[in-house]
Protein backbone atom coordinates (compact mmCIF):
# COMPACT_ATOMS: atom_id res chain seq x y z
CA UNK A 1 0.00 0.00 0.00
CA UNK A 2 1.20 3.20 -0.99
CA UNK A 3 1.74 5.60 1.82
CA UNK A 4 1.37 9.78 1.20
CA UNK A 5 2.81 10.89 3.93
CA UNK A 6 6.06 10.01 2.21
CA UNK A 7 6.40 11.22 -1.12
CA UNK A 8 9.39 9.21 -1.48
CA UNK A 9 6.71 6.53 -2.09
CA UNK A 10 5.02 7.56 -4.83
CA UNK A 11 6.49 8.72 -8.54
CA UNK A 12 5.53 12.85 -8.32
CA UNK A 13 6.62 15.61 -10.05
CA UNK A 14 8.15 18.45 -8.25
CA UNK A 15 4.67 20.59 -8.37
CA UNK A 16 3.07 17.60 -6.64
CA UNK A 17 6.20 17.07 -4.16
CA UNK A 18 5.72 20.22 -2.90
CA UNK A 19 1.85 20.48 -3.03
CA UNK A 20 2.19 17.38 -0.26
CA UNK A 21 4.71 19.24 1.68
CA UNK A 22 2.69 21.95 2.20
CA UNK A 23 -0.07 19.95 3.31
CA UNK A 24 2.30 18.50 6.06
CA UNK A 25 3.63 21.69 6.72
CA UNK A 26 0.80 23.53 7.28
CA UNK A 27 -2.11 20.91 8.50
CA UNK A 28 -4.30 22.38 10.53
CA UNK A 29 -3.93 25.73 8.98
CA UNK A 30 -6.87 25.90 6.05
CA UNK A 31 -5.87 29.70 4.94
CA UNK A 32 -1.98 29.00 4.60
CA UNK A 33 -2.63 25.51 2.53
CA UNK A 34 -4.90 27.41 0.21
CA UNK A 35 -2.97 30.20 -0.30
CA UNK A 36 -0.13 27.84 -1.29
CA UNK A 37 -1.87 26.02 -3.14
CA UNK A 38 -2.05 28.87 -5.29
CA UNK A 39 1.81 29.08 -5.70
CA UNK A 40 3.27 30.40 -9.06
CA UNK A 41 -0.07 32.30 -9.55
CA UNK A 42 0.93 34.97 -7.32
CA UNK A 43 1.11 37.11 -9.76
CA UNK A 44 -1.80 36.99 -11.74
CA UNK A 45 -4.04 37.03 -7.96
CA UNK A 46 -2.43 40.09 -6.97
CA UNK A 47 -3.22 41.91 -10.12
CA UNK A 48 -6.61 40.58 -10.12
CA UNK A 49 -7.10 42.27 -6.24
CA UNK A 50 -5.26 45.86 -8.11
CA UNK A 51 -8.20 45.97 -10.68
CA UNK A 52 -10.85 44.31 -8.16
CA UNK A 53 -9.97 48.04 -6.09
CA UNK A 54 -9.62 49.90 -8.68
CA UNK A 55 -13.14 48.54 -10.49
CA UNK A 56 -14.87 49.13 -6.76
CA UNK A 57 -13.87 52.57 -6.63
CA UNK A 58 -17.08 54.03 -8.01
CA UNK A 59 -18.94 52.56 -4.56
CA UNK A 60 -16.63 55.00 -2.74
CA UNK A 61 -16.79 58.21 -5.02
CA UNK A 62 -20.35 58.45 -5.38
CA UNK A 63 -21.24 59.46 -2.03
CA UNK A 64 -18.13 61.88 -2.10
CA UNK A 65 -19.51 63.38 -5.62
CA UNK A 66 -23.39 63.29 -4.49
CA UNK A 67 -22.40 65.19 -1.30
CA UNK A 68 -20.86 67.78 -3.46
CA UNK A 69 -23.76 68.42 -5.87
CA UNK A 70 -25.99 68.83 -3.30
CA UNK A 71 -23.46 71.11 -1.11
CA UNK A 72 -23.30 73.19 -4.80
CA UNK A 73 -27.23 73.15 -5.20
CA UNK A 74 -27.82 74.17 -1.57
CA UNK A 75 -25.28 76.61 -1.54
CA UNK A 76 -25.27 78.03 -5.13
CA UNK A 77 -22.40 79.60 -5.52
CA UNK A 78 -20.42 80.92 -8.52
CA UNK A 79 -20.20 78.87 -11.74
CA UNK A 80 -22.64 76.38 -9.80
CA UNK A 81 -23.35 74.92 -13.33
CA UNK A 82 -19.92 73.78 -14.16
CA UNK A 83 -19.05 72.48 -10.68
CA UNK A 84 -21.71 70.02 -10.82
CA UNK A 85 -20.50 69.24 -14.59
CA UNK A 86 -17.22 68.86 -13.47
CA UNK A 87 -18.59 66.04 -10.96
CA UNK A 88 -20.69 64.59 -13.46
CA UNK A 89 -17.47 63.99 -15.53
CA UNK A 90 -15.55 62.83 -12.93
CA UNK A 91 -17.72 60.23 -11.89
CA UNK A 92 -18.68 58.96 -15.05
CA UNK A 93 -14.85 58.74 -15.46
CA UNK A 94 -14.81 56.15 -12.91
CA UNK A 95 -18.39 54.78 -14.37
CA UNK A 96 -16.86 53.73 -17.41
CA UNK A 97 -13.39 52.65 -16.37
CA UNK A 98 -15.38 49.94 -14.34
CA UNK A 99 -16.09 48.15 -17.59
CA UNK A 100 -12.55 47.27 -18.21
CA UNK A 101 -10.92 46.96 -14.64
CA UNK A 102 -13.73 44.68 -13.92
CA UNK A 103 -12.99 42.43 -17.29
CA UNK A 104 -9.34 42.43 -16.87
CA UNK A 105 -9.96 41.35 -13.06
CA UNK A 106 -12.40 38.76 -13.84
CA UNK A 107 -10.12 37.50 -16.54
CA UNK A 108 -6.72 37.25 -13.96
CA UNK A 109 -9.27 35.47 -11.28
CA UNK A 110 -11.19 32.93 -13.37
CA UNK A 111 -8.28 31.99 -15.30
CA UNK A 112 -6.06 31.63 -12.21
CA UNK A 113 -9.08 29.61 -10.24
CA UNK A 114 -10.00 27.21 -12.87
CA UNK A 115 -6.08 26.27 -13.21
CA UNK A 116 -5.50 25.57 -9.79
CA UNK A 117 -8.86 23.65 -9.86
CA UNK A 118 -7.40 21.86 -13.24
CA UNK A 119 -4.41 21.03 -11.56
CA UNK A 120 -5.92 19.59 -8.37
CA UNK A 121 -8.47 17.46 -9.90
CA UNK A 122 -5.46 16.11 -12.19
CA UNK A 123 -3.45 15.34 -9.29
CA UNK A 124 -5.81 13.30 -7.63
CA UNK A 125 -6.90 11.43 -11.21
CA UNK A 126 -3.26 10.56 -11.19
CA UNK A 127 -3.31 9.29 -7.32
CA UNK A 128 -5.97 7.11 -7.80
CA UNK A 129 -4.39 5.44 -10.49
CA UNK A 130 -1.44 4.81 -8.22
CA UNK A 131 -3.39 3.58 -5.69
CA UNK A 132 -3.53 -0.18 -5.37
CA UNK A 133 -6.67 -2.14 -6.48
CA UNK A 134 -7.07 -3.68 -3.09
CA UNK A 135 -7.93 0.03 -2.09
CA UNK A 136 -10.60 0.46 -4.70
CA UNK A 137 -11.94 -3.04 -4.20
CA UNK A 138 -12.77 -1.37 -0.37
CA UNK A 139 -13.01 2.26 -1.32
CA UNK A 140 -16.50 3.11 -2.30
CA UNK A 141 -16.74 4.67 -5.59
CA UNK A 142 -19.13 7.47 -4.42
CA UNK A 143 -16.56 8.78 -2.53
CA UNK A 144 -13.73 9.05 -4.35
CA UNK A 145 -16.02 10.95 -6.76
CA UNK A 146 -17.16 13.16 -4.30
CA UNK A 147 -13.44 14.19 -3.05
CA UNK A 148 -12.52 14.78 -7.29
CA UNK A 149 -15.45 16.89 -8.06
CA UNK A 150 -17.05 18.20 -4.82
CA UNK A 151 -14.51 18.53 -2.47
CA UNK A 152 -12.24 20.71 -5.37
CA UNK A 153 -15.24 22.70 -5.79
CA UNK A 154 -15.06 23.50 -2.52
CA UNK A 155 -11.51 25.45 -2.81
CA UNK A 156 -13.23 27.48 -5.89
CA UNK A 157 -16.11 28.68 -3.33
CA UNK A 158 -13.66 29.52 -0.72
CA UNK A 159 -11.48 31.55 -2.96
CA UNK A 160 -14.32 33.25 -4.02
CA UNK A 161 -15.77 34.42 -0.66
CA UNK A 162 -11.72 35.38 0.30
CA UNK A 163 -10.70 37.02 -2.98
CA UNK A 164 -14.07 38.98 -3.71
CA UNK A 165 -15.94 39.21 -0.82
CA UNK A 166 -13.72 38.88 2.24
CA UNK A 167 -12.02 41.38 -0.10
CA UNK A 168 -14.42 43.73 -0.67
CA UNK A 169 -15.20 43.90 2.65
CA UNK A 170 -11.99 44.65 3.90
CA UNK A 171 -11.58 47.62 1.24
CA UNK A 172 -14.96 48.89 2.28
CA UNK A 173 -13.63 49.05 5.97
CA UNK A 174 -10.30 50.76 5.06
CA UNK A 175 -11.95 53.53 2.85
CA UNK A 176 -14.52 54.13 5.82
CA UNK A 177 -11.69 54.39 8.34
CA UNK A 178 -9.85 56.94 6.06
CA UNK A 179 -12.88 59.23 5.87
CA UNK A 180 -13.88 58.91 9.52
CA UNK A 181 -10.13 59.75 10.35
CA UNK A 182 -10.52 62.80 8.25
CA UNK A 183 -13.66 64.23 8.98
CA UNK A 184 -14.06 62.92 13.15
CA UNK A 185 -11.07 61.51 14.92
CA UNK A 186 -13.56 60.56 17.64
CA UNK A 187 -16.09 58.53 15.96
CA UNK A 188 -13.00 57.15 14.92
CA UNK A 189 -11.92 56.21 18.35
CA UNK A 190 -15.17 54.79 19.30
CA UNK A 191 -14.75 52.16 16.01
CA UNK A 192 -11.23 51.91 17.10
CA UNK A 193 -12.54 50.65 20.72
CA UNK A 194 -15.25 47.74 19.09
CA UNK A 195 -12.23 46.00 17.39
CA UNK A 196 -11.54 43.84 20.54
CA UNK A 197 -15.13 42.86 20.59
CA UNK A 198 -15.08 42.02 17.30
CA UNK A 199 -12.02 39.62 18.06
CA UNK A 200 -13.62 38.34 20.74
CA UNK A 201 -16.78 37.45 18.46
CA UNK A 202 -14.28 35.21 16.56
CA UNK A 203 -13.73 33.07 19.17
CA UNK A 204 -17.25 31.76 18.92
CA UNK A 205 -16.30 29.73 15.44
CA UNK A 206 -15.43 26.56 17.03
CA UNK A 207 -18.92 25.53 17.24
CA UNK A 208 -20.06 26.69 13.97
CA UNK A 209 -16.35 24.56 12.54
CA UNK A 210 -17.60 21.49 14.03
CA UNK A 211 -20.96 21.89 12.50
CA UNK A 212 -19.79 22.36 9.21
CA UNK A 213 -17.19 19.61 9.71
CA UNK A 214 -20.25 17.46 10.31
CA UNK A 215 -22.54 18.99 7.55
CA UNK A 216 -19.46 17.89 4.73
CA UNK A 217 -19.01 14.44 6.22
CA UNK A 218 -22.64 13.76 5.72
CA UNK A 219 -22.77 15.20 2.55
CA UNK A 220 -20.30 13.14 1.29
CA UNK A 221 -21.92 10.10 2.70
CA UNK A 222 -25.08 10.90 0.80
CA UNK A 223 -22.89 10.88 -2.08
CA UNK A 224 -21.49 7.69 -1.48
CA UNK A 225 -25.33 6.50 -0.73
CA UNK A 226 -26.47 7.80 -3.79
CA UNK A 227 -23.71 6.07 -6.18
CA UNK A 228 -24.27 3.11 -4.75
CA UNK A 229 -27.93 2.84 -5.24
CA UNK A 230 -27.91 3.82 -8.64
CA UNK A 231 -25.48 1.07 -9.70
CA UNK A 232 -27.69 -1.08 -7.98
CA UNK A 233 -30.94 -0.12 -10.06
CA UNK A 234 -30.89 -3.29 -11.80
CA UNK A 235 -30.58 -5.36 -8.93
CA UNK A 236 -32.91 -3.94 -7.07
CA UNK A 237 -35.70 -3.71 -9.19
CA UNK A 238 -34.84 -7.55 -9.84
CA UNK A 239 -35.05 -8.83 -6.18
CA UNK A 240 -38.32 -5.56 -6.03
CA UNK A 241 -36.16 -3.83 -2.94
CA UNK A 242 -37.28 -0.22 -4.13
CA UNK A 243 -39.68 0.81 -1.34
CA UNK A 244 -36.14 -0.60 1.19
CA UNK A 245 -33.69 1.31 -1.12
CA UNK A 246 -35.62 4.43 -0.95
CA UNK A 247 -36.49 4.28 2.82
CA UNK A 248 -32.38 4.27 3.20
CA UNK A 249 -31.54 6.94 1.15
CA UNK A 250 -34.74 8.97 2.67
CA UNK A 251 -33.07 8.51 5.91
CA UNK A 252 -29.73 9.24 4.73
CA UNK A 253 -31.39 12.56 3.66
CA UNK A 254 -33.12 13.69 6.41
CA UNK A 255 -29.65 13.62 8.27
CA UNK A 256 -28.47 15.56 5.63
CA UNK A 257 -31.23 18.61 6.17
CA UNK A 258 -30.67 18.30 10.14
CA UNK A 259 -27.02 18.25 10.12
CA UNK A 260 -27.48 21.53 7.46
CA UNK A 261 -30.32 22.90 10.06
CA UNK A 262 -28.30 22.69 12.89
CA UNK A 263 -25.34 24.51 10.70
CA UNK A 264 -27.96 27.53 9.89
CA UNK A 265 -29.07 27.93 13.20
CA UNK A 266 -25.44 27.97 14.53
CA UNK A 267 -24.77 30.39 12.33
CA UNK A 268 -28.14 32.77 13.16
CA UNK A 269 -28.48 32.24 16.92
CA UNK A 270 -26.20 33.94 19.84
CA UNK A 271 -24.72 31.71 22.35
CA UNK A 272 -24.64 32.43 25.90
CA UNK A 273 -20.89 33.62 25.44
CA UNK A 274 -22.07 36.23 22.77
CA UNK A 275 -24.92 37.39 24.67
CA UNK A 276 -23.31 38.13 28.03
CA UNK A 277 -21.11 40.61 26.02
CA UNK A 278 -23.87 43.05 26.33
CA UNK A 279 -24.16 42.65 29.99
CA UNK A 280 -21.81 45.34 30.78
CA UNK A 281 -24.25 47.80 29.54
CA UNK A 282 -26.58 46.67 32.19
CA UNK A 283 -24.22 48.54 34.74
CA UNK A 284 -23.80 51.85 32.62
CA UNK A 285 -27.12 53.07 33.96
CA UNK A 286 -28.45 53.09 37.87
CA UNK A 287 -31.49 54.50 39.62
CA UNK A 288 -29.63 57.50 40.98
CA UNK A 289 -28.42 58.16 37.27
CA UNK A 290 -29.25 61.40 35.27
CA UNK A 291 -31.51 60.23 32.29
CA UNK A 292 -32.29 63.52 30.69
CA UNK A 293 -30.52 65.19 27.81
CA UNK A 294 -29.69 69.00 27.98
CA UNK A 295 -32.81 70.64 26.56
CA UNK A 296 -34.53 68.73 29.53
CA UNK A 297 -36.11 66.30 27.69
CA UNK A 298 -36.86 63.31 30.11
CA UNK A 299 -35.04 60.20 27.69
CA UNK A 300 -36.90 57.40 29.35
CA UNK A 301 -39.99 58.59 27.73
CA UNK A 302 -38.32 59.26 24.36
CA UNK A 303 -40.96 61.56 22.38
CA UNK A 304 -38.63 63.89 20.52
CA UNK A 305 -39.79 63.82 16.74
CA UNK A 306 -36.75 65.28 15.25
CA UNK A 307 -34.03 63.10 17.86
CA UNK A 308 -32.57 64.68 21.16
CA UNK A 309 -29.93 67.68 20.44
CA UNK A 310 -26.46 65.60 21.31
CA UNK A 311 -27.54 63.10 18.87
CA UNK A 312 -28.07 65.18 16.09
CA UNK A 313 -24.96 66.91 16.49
CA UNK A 314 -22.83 64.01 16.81
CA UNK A 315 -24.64 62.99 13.14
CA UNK A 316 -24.17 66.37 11.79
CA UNK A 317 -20.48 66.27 12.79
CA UNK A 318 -19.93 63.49 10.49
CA UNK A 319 -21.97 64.46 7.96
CA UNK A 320 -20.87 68.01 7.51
CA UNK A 321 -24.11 69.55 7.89
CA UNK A 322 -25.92 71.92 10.14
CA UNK A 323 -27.77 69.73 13.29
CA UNK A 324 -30.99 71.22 12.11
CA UNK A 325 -31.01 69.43 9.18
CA UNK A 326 -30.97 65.76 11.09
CA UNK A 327 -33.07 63.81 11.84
CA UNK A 328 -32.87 60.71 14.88
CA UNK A 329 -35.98 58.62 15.38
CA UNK A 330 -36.92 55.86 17.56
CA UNK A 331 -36.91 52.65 15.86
């Protein structure tokens, strides 16, 4: 039996060789193996994520260019007209570069993702055929077709929600940052002081790890459920075992949906851990404290229409315009 855990063992080419060193290397570690599985495409990713920022850009000047045609509209004041064309133009500069930036990056990404994917599913066509047939004589089927197609499929969706949308969330964040640092260093300090609650929060994905881990293994058992029955078609309908073969894989389903139930509901519902967070505003406020804002208005019974004064000027700070022009209602 072939052992590959020693590549010694088996007849690889350097590419492969080092594909199951970095599995040893890094086991445990699911971001560093796929980001090395992507070696020698460094390039091509990294000019994919330049034109992914550059094609997003529009998301960030539009609110900067809006703002400014209404400041110009509101304000009106000389050569109003061709201030507001000169923002016109200067977004629809950005408009129309997205058509390219956004071709050129979805060219560098899909081409780099469906070669690694290639690759993979190459590698482990040439494994099997390595493998001895003592192995596939216990191996089911099923599941070596699931690991080939499913489980490579996998590493596309992955990349995907690292590369684009883990991505474009972390751009998003940065561009906030830079205009909350520029227009209110404080409301930057208060985002500053939620990061180590936010770190916290990420100690809460064991659970929802172990779920999924769970939700895959069953999947790939229906897999190996399903192969099975359909090469048995013929026998079954000989020996008239349908209503027993369908029972099974009924069963083997409605694991399936619970395992992918409890998974969701991980996922949606707070555990004690994340709930007693929030307990530490329980203490902010007493009997003896002062619960009125500094028109008088008694904030227990909020009834303001247009949002107690502070409020609004903490908005209004951020926003750049005058506090009468905010509005903070109950929700």
């Amino acid at each position: 039996m072939i052992d590959f855990t020693r590549p010694e063992d088996i007849d690889l080419d350097a590419s492969e060789k080092a594909l199951l060193e970095t599995f040893k290397r890094n086991e445990g570690n699911s971001l560093k193996i796929l980001l090395s599985i992507y070696k020698g495409y460094y390039g091509k990713l990294f000019l994919s994520i330049v034109f992914f920022a550059i094609k997003h850009s529009p998301v960030w000047v539009l609110p900067i260019v809006t703002a400014n045609i209404i400041n110009i509209a509101t304000e009106r004041p000389d050569n109003a007209g061709m201030k507001i064309l000169v923002n016109a133009l200067f977004m629809s500069f950005f408009m129309i570069q997205n058509i390219f930036t956004n071709y050129l990056h979805t060219w560098l990404y899909a081409k780099t993702v469906r070669s690694v994917e290639q690759e993979l599913r190459s590698s482990l066509v040439r494994k099997l055929q390595q493998l001895s047939i003592s192995y596939h004589n216990e191996m089911q089927s099923g599941r070596l077709q699931s690991k080939i197609m499913r489980d490579v499929e996998q590493i596309e969706t992955l990349s995907s929600q690292i590369f684009i949308s883990v991505l474009s969330i972390l751009l998003n964040i940065i561009v906030a940052f830079g205009v909350v640092i520029f227009k209110s260093l404080t409301v930057f300090l208060f985002f500053l002081a939620t990061i180590p609650v936010v770190l916290l929060m990420v100690s809460f994905k064991s659970r929802i790890k172990q779920y999924n881990s769970d939700f895959r293994k069953e999947m790939e058992e229906t897999s190996v459920r399903v192969m099975e029955m359909v090469e048995l078609i013929p026998v079954t309908r000989a020996h008239a075992l349908e209503k027993q073969e369908t029972s099974k894989i009924d069963h083997q389903l409605s694991n399936v949906a619970q395992k992918g139930l409890k998974l969701d509901m991980s996922r949606g519902k707070p555990s004690i851990a994340q709930l007693n967070l929030s307990m530490g505003m329980m203490d902010v406020f007493h009997s003896e404290s002062d619960l009125k804002c500094e028109d008088g208005t008694d904030c227990r019974n909020y009834g303001v229409l247009d949002g107690i004064p502070e409020a609004k000027r903490l908005l209004a700070s951020i926003a750049e315009v005058n506090p009468n022009n905010i509005m903070v209602t109950p929700v």
